[in-house]
Protein backbone atom coordinates (compact mmCIF):
# COMPACT_ATOMS: atom_id res chain seq x y z
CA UNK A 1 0.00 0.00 0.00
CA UNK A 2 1.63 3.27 -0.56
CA UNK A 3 2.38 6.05 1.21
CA UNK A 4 0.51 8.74 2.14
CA UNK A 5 1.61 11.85 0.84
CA UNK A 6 2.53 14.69 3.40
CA UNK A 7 0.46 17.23 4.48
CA UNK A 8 0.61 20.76 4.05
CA UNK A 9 -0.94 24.39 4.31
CA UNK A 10 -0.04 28.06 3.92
CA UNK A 11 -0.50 31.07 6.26
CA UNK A 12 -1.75 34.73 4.50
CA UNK A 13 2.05 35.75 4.43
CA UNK A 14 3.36 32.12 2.18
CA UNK A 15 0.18 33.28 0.05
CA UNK A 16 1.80 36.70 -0.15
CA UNK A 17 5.15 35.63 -0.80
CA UNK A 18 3.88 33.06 -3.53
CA UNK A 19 1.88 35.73 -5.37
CA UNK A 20 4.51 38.49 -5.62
CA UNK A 21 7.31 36.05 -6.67
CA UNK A 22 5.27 35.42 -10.11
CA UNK A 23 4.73 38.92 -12.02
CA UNK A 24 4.02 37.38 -15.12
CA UNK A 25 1.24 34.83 -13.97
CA UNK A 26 -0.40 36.87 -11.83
CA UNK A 27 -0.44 40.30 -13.13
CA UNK A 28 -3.14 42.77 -12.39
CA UNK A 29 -5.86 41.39 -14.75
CA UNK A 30 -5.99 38.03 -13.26
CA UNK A 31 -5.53 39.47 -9.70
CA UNK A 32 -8.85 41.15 -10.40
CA UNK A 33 -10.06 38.62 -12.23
CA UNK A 34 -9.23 36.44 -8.82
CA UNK A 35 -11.03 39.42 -6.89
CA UNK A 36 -13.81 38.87 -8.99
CA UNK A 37 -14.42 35.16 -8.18
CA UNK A 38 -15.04 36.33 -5.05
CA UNK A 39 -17.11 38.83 -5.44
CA UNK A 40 -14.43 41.81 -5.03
CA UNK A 41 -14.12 44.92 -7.20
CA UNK A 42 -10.44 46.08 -7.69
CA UNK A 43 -9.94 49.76 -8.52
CA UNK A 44 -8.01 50.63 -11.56
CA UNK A 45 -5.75 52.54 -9.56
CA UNK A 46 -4.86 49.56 -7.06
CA UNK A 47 -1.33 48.39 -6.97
CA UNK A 48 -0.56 45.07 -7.66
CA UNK A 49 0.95 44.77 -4.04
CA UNK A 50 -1.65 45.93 -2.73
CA UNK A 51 -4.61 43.58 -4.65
CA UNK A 52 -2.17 40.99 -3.14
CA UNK A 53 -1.98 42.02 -0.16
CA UNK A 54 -5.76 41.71 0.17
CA UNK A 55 -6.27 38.66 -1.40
CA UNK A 56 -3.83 37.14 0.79
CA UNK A 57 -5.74 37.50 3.85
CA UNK A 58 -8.31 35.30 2.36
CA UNK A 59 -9.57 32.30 3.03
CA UNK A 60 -8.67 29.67 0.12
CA UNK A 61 -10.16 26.08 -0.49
CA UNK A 62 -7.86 23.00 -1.96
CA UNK A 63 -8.70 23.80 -5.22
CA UNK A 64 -8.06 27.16 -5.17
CA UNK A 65 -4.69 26.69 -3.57
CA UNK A 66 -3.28 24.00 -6.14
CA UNK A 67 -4.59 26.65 -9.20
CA UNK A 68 -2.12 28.88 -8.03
CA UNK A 69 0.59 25.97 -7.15
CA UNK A 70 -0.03 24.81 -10.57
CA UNK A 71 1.38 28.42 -12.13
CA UNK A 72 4.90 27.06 -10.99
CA UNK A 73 4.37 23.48 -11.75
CA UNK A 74 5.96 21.29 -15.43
CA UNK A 75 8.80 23.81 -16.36
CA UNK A 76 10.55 21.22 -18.57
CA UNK A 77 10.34 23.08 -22.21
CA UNK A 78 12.73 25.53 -21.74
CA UNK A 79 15.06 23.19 -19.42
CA UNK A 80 18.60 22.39 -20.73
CA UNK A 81 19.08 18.92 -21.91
CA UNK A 82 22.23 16.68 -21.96
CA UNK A 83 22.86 14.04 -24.64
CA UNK A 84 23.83 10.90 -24.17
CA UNK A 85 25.15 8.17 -26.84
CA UNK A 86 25.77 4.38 -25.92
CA UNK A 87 28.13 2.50 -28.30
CA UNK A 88 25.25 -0.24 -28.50
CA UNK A 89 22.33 -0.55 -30.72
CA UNK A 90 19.77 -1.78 -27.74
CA UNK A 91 16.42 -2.58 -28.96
CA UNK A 92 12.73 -0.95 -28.15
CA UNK A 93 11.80 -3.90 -26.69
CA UNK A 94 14.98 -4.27 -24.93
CA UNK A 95 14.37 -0.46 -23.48
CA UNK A 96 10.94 -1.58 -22.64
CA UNK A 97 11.72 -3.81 -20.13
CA UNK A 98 14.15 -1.55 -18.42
CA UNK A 99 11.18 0.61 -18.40
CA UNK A 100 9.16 -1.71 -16.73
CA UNK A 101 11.50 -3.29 -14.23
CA UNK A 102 12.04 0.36 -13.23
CA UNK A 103 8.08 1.12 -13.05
CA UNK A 104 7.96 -1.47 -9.98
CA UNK A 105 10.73 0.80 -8.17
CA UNK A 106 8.71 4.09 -8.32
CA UNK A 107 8.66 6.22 -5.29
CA UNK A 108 5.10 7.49 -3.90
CA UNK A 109 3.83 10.44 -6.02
CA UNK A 110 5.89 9.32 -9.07
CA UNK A 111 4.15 7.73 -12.80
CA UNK A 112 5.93 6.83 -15.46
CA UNK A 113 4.61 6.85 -18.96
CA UNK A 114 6.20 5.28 -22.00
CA UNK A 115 5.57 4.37 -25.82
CA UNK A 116 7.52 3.62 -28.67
CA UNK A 117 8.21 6.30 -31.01
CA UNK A 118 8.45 4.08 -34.36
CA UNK A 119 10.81 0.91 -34.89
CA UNK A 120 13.92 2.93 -33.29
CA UNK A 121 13.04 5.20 -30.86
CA UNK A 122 11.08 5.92 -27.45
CA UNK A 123 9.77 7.66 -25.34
CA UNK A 124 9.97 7.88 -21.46
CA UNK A 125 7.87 10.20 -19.68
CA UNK A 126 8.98 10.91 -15.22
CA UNK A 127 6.77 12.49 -13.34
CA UNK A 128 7.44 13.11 -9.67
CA UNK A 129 7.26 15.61 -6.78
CA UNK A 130 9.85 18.09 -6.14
CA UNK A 131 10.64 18.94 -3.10
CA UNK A 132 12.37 22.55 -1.94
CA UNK A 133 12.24 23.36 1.70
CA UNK A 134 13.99 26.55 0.82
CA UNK A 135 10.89 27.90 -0.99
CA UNK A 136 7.66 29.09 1.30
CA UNK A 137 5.53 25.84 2.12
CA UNK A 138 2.60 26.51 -0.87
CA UNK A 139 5.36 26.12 -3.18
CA UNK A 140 7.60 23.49 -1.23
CA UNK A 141 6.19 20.71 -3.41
CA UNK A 142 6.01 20.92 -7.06
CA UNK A 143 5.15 18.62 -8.91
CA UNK A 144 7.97 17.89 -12.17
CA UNK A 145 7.96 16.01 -15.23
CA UNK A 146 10.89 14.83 -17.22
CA UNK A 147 10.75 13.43 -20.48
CA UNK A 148 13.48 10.75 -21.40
CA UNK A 149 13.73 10.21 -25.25
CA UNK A 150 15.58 7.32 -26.75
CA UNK A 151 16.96 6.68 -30.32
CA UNK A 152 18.60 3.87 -32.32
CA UNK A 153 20.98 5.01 -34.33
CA UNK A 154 23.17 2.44 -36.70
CA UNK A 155 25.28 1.06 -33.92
CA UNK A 156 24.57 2.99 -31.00
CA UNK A 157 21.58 4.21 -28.82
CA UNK A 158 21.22 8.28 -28.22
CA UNK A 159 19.31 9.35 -25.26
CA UNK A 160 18.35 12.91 -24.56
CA UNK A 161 16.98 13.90 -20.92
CA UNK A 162 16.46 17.41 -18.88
CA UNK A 163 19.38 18.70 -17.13
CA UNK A 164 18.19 17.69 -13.47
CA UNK A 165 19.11 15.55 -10.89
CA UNK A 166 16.33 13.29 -11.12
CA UNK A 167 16.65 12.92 -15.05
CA UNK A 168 19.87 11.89 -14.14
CA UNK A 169 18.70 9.02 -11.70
CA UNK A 170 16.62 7.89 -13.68
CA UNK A 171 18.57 7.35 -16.92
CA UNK A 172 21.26 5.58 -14.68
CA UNK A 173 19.06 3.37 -13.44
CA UNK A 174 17.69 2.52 -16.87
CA UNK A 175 21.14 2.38 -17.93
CA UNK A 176 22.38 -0.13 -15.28
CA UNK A 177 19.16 -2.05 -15.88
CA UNK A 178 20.17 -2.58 -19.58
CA UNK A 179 23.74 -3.36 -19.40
CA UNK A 180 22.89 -5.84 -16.54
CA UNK A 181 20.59 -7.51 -18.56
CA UNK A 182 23.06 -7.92 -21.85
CA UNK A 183 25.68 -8.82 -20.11
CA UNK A 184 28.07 -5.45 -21.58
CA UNK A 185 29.75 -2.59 -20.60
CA UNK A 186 29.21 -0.29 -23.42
CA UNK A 187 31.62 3.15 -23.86
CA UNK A 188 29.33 6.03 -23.05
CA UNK A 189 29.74 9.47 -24.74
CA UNK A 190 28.07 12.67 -22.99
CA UNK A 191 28.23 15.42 -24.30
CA UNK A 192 28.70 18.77 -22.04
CA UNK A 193 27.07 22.32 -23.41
CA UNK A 194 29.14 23.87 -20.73
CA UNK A 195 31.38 25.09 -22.99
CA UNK A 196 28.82 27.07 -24.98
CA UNK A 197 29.04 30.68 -25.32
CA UNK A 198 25.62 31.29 -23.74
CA UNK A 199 22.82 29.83 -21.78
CA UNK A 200 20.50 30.41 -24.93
CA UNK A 201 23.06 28.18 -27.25
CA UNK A 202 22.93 25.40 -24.43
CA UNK A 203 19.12 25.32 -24.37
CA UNK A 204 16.99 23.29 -25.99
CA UNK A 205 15.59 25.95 -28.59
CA UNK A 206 18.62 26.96 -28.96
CA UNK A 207 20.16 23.32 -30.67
CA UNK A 208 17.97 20.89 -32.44
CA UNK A 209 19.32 17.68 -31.43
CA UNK A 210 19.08 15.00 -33.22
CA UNK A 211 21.81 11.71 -34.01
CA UNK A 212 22.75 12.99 -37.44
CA UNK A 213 23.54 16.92 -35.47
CA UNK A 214 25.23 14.77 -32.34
CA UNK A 215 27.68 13.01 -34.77
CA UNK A 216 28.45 16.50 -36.58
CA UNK A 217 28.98 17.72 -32.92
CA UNK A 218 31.39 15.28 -32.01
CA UNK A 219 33.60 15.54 -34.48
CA UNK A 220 33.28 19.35 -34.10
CA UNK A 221 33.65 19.47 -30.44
CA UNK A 222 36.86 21.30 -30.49
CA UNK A 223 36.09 24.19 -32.57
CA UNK A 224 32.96 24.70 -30.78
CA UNK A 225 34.43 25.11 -27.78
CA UNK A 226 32.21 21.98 -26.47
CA UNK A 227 33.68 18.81 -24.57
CA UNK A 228 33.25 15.33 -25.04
CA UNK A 229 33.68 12.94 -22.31
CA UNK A 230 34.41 9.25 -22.83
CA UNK A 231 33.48 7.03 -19.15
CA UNK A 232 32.22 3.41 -19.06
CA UNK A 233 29.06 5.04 -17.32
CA UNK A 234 29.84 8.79 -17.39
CA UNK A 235 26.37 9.65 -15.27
């Protein structure tokens, strides 16, 4: 049976704190239009501090309180991704056992989603709860998704997962799961954005990835200032 998940609640001055930290989702209009809902007329000339200042003090149901949780919830399109290539050709079928064997480990709060994107590819879809004591309690836990893509390529397999922590858990684990099961030790290549000139270069929109770019990459890493790294299991 799982887990229960924890508990949790906000005082008028986490609802405060929450509000102000996110301008661009709750800007005047739908501050008003939130004082509407409740039967509250705005001024024109009211501040957004202060139209969140009031509307802090109220009182908030479960529903209302994971709307506004839900403002700061899935930010994985414009996350940075890392790519991945394993020097073996493993097959969708092969990946979808991995899959599965790692569906029976899940932690409580977590699904896992997966389908096969054509003869050579697919697709691996985490989602789990993020935890942040640092943040105010309303925004504490969060829930995350990251999407895990997979690709066979001639002789090798290229995987492509957010830059995060858990991404990274999670591929090792499917990694481990399918060298374990074949009975090899396949040369991993990762390459590292780091050496980029800017954050938007590193991003996702800001390189389509794909096997055929990754190869060009590689054999361009020097003169685009980007590293390679050759490990056994370099995650």
């Amino acid at each position: 049976m799982p887990e229960p998940l924890p508990l949790y609640c906000a005082t008028d001055n986490e609802m405060y704190s929450s509000l102000m930290s996110a301008p661009q989702h709750f800007n005047l209009s739908e501050l008003r239009e939130m004082g509407l809902q409740r039967g509250i007329v705005y001024s024109k000339d009211d501040d957004r501090e202060y139209i969140i200042d009031q509307l802090s003090t109220q009182s908030f149901s479960y529903d209302q309180m994971r709307a506004i949780q839900e403002h700061f919830e899935y930010r994985g399109r414009g996350e940075k991704s890392t790519v991945v290539r394993i020097n073996h050709p493993f097959s969708v079928k092969e990946l979808q056992q991995a899959t599965e064997g790692y569906r029976s480990s899940l932690q409580s709060g977590e699904k896992i989603f997966t389908h096969a994107d054509g003869p050579s590819a697919y697709d691996v879809e985490l989602q789990y709860i993020e935890t942040d004591f640092s943040l105010v309690r309303l925004r504490q836990r969060q829930k995350r998704d990251a999407k895990i893509h997979f690709e066979i390529e001639g002789d090798t397999t290229v995987v492509t997962f957010p830059s995060n922590t858990r991404a990274f858990e999670a591929v090792s684990r499917l990694r481990d799961s399918l060298s374990t099961a074949k009975k090899i030790d396949p040369l991993v290549e990762q390459i590292v954005l780091s050496g980029l000139p800017n954050a938007g270069s590193r991003s996702v929109s800001g390189i389509a990835f794909s096997p055929r770019l990754i190869r060009r990459f590689c054999r361009a890493g020097v003169r685009t200032g980007a590293r390679r790294q050759y490990s056994r299991w370099c995650l």
